[in-house]
Structure formats: structure tokens, C-alpha cells
C-alpha atoms as a PDB file:
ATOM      1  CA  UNK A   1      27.953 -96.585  59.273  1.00  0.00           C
ATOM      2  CA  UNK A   2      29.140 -93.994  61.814  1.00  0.00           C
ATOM      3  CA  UNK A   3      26.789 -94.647  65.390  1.00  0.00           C
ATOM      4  CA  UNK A   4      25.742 -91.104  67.428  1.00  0.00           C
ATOM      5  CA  UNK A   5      24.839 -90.636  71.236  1.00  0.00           C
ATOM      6  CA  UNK A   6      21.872 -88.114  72.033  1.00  0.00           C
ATOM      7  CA  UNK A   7      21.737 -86.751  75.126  1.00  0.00           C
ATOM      8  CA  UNK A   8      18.117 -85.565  75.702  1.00  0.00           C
ATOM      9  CA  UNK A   9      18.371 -82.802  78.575  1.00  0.00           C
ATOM     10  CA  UNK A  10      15.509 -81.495  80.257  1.00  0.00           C
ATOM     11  CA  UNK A  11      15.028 -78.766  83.294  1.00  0.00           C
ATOM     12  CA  UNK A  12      13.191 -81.263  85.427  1.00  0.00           C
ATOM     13  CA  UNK A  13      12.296 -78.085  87.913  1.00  0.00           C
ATOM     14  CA  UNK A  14       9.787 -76.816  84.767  1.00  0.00           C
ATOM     15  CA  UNK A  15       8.907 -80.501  83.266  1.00  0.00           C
ATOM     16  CA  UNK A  16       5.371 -81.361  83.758  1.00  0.00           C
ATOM     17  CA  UNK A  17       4.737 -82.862  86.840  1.00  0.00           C
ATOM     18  CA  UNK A  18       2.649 -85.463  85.736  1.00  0.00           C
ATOM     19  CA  UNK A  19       4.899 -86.309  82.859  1.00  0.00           C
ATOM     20  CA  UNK A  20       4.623 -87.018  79.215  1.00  0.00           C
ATOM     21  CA  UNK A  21       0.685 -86.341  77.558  1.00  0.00           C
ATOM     22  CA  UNK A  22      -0.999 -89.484  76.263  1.00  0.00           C
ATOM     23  CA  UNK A  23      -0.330 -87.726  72.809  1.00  0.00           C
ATOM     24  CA  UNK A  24       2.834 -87.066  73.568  1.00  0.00           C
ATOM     25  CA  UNK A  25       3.427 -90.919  74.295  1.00  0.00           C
ATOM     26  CA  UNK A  26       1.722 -92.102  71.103  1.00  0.00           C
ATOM     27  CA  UNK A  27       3.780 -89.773  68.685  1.00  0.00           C
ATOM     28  CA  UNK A  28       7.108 -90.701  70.207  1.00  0.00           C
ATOM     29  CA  UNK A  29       5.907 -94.550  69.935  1.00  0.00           C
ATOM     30  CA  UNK A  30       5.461 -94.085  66.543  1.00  0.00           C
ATOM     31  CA  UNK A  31       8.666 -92.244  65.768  1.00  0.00           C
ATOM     32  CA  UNK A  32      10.514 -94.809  67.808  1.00  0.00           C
ATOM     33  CA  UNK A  33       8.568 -97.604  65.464  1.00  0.00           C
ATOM     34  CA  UNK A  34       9.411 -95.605  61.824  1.00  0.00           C
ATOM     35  CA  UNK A  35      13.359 -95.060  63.251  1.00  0.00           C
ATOM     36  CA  UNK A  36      13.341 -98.975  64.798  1.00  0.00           C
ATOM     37  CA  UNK A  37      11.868-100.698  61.286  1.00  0.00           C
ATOM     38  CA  UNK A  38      14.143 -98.233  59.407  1.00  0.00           C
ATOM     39  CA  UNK A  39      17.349-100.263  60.930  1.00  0.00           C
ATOM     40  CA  UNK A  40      18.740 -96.847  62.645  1.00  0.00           C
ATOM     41  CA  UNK A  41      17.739 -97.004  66.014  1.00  0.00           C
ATOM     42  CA  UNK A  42      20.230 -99.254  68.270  1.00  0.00           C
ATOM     43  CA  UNK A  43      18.970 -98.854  71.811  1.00  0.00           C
ATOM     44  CA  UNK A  44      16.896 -95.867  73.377  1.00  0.00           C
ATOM     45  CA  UNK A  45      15.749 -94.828  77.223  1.00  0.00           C
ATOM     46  CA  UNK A  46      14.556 -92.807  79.770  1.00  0.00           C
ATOM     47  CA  UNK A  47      16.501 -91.718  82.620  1.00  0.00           C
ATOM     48  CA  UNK A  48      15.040 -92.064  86.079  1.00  0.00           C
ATOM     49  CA  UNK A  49      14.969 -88.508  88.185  1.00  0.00           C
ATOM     50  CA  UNK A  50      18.064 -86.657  89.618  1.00  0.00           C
ATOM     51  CA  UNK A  51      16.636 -87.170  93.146  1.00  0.00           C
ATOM     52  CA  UNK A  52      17.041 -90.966  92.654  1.00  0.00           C
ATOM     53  CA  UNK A  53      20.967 -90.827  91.171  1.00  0.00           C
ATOM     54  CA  UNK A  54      24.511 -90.436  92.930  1.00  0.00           C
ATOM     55  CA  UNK A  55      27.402 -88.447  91.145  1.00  0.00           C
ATOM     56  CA  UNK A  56      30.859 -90.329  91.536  1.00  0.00           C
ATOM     57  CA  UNK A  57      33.501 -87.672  91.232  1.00  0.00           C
ATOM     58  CA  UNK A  58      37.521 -88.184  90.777  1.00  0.00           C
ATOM     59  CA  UNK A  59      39.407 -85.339  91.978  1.00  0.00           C
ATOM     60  CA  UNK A  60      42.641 -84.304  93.590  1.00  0.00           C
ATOM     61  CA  UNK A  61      43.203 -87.881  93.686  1.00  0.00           C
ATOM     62  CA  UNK A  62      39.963 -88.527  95.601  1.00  0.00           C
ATOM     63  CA  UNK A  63      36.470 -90.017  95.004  1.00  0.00           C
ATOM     64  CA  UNK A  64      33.573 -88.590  96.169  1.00  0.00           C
ATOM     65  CA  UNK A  65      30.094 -88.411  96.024  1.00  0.00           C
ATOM     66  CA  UNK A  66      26.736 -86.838  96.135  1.00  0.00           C
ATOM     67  CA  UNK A  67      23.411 -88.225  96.068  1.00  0.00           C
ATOM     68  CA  UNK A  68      20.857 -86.419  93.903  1.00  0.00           C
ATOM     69  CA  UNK A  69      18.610 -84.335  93.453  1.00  0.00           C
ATOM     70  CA  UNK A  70      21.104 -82.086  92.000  1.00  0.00           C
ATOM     71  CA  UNK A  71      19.778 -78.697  92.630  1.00  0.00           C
ATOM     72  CA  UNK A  72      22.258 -76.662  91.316  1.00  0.00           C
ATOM     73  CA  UNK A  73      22.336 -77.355  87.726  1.00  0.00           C
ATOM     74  CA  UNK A  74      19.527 -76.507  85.354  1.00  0.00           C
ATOM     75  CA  UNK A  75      19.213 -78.712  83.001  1.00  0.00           C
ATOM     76  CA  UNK A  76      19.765 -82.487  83.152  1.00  0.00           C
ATOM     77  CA  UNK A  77      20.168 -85.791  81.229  1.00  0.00           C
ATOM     78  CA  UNK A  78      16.847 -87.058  80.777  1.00  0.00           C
ATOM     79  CA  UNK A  79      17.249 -90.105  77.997  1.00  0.00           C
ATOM     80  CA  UNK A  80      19.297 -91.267  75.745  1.00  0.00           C
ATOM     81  CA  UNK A  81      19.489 -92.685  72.289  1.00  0.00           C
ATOM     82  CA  UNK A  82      22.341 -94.883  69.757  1.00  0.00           C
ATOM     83  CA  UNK A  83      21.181 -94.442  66.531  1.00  0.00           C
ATOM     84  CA  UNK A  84      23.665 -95.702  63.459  1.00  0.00           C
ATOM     85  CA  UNK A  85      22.725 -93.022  60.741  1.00  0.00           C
ATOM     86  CA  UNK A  86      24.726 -92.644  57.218  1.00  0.00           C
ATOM     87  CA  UNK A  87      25.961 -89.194  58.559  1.00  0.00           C
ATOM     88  CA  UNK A  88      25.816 -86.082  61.151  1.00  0.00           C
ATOM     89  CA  UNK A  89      23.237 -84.542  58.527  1.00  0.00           C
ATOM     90  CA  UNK A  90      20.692 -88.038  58.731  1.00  0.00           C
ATOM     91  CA  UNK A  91      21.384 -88.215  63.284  1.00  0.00           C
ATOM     92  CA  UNK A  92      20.158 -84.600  63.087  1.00  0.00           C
ATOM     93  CA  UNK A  93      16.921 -84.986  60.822  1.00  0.00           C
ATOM     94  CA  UNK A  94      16.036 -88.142  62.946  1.00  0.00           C
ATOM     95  CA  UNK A  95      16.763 -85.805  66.031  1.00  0.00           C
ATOM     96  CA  UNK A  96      15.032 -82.788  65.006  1.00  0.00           C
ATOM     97  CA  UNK A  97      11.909 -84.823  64.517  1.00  0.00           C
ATOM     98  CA  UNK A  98      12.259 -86.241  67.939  1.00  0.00           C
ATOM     99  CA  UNK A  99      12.375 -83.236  69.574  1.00  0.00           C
ATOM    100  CA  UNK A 100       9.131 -81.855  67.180  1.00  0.00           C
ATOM    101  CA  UNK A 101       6.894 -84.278  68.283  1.00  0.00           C
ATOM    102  CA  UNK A 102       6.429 -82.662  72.190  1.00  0.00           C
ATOM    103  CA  UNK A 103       4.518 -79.802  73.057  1.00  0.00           C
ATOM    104  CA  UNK A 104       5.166 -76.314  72.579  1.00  0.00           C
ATOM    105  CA  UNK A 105       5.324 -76.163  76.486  1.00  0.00           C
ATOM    106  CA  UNK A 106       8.427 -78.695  76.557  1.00  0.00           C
ATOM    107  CA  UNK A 107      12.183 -77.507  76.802  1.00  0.00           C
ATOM    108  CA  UNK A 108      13.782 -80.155  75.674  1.00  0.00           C
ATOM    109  CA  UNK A 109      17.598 -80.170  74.423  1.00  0.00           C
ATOM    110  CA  UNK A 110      19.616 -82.592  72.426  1.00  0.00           C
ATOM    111  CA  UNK A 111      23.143 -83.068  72.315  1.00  0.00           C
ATOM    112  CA  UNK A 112      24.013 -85.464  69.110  1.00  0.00           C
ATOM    113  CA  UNK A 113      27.740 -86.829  68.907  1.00  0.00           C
ATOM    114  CA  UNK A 114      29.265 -89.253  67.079  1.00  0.00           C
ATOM    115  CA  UNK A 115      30.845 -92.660  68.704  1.00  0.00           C
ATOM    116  CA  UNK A 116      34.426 -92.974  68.073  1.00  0.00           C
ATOM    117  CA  UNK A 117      35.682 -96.574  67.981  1.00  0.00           C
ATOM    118  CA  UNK A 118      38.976 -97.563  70.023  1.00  0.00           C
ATOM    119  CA  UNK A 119      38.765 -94.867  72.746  1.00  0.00           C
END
């Protein structure tokens, strides 16, 4: 069965400051238990803040890098998720109801692509 990586990205300048409701928390634990005992989820995770990462950056022949927060871009890797699913069609449905179980207030974005072995 093909395996997918979604990247959850979130504007951390309009996230709620003081995070994720207790609702919020207890529908995603649930979700994460149905996809878990349902054999598709692999591994799962939050991402700790831009303010507390570094980008490494090859270029010109170079490294460099920056620390975070990184100001300048809008919207941000916030989690993560490897799900094995039978197809696109099944990573999107468990997706979609990730994504439905936060507020109306949330922004959230997911980027769902597949894993391709021997790259």
C-alpha cells in the first residue's frame, strides 16, 4: 500500500495564542485513535514554533543559515503525518476529516503527497 506525507501548515502570526481548545484536543485524539486502530496511521507530530528552528540552506556552493522565527513567510509547517492508505482518494478522506475537526476560526492547510520508494 502506497504511504503519503501531510504537511499541516499553519500562519502561526493568526494561530491562537493559547493553542489548541480542550475540544479541539479531544476530537483530534479520537481521530488519531479511529485512523491508529484502523492500521493507517504510521507516525504523526507536532512541530515546535519557527522562533525555536534554524534553516540550513545550500547555495552557490555555500551553507548558510538562519535561526527562526521566520518572519517573512506566511504560512508554516506545523505537523506532520505518514499514513499508508489504499490510494490518493482514501489519504484525502482521512485528511479532510483531520482538518474538519478544528474550529471555524483555524486556517489550517494540508499538503498530502505520496512517498516514492528508492529516491
Amino acid at each position: 500500500m502506497p504511504r503519503f506525507l501531510t504537511l499541516i501548515r499553519i500562519d502561526e502570526n493568526n494561530a491562537p495564542a493559547e493553542g489548541p481548545s480542550p475540544e479541539l484536543l479531544e476530537r483530534m485524539g479520537a481521530l488519531l485513535e479511529e485512523i491508529t486502530k484502523a492500521g493507517v496511521m504510521l507516525d504523526n507530530a507536532g512541530l515546535a514554533p519557527t522562533a525555536e528552528g534554524t534553516r540550513v540552506t545550500w547555495s552557490g556552493g555555500k551553507l548558510s543559515s538562519t535561526d527562526g522565527p521566520f518572519t517573512e513567510t506566511k504560512e508554516v509547517v506545523g505537523g506532520y503525518s505518514i499514513i499508508q492508505a489504499k490510494d490518493r482518494a482514501e489519504a484525502l478522506e482521512w485528511t479532510s476529516r483531520f482538518l474538519r475537526v478544528h474550529e471555524e476560526y483555524w486556517t489550517v492547510t494540508a499538503e498530502v503527497r505520496e512517498i516514492t520508494e528508492g529516491c
